[in-house]
C-alpha atoms as a PDB file:
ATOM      1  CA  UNK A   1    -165.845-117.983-154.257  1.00  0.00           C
ATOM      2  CA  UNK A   2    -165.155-114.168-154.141  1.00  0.00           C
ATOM      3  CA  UNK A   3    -164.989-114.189-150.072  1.00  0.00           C
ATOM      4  CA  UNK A   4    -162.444-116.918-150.613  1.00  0.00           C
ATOM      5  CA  UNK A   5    -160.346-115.407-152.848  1.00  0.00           C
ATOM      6  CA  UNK A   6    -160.344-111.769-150.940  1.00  0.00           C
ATOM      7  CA  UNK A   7    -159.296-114.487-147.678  1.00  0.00           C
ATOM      8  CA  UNK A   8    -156.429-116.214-149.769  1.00  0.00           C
ATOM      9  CA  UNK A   9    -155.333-113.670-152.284  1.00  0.00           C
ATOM     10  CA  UNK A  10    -156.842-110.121-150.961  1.00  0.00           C
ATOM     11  CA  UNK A  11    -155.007-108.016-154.550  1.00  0.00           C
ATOM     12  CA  UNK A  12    -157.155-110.469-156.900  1.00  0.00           C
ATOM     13  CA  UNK A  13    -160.504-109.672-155.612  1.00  0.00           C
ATOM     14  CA  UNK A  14    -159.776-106.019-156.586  1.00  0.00           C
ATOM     15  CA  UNK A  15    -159.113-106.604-160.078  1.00  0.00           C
ATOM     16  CA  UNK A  16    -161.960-109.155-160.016  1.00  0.00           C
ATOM     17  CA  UNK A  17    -164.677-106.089-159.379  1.00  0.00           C
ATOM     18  CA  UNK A  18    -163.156-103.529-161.347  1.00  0.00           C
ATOM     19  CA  UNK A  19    -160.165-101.810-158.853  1.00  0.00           C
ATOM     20  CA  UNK A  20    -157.822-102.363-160.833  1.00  0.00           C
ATOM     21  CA  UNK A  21    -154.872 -99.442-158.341  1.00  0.00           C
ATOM     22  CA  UNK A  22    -156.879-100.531-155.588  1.00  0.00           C
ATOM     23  CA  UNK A  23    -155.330-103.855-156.134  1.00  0.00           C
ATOM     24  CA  UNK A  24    -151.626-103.209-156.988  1.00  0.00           C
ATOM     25  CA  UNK A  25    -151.947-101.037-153.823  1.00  0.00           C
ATOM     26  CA  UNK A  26    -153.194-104.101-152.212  1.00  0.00           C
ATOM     27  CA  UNK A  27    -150.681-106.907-153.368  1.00  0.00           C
ATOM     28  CA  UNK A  28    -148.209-103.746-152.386  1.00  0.00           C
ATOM     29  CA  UNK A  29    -149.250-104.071-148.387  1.00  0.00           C
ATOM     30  CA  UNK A  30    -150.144-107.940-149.077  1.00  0.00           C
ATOM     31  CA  UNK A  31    -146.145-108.537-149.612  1.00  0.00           C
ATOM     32  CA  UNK A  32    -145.253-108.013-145.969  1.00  0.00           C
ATOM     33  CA  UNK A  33    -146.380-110.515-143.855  1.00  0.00           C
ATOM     34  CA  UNK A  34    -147.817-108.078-140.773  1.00  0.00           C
ATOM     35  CA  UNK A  35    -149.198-105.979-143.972  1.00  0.00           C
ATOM     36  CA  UNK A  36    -151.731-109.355-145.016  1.00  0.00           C
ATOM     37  CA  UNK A  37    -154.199-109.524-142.540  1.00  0.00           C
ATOM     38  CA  UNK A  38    -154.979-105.605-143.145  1.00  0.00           C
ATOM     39  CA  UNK A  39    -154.956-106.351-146.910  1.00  0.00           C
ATOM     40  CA  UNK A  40    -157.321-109.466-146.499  1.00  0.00           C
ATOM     41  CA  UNK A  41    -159.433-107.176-144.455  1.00  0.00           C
ATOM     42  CA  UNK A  42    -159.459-104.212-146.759  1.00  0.00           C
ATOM     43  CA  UNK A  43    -160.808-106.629-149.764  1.00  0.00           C
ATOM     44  CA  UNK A  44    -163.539-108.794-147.603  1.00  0.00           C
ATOM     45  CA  UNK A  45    -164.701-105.178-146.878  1.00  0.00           C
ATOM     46  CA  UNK A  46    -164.218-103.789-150.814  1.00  0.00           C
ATOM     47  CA  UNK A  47    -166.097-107.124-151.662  1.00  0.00           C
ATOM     48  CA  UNK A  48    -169.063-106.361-149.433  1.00  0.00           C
ATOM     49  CA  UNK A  49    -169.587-103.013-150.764  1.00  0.00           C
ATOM     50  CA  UNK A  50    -169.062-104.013-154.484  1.00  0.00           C
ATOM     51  CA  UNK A  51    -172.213-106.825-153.775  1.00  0.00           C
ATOM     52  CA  UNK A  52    -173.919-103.952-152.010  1.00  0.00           C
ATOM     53  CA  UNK A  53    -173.574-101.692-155.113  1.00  0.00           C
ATOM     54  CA  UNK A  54    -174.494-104.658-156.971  1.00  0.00           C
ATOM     55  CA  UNK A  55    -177.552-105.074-155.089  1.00  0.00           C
ATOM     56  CA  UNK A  56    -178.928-101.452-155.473  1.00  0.00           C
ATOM     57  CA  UNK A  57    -178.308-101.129-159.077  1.00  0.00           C
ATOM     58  CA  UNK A  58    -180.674-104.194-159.528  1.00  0.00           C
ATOM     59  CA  UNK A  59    -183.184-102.487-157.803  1.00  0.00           C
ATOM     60  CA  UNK A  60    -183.321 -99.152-159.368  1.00  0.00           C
ATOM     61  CA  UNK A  61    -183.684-100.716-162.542  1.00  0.00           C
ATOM     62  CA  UNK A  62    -186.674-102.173-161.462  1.00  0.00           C
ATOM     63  CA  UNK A  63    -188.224 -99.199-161.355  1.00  0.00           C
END
């Protein structure tokens, strides 16, 4: 649902993990049109990292 949502609306997926200036920045380049692709780029990218983050925390508690 995230992916989707970084696709359609790139800004929302940044306050959705926590980036809260990452994402005004975003909607900022999101409001020209050449400036969305970049933006929709930017948060697939953010998104990926944020599950990767995810992903190692859950592991180091583990141990």
């Amino acid at each position: 649902m995230r992916l989707l949502i970084a696709l359609l609306l790139p800004w929302l997926t940044f306050f959705t993990i926590g980036r809260p200036v990452a994402g005004i920045v975003c909607l900022i380049l999101q409001i020209t049109l050449i400036g969305w692709l970049p933006a929709a780029l930017w948060a697939v990218y953010a998104l990926g990292q944020y599950k990767t983050d995810k992903k190692i925390e859950k592991a180091l508690q583990r141990k």
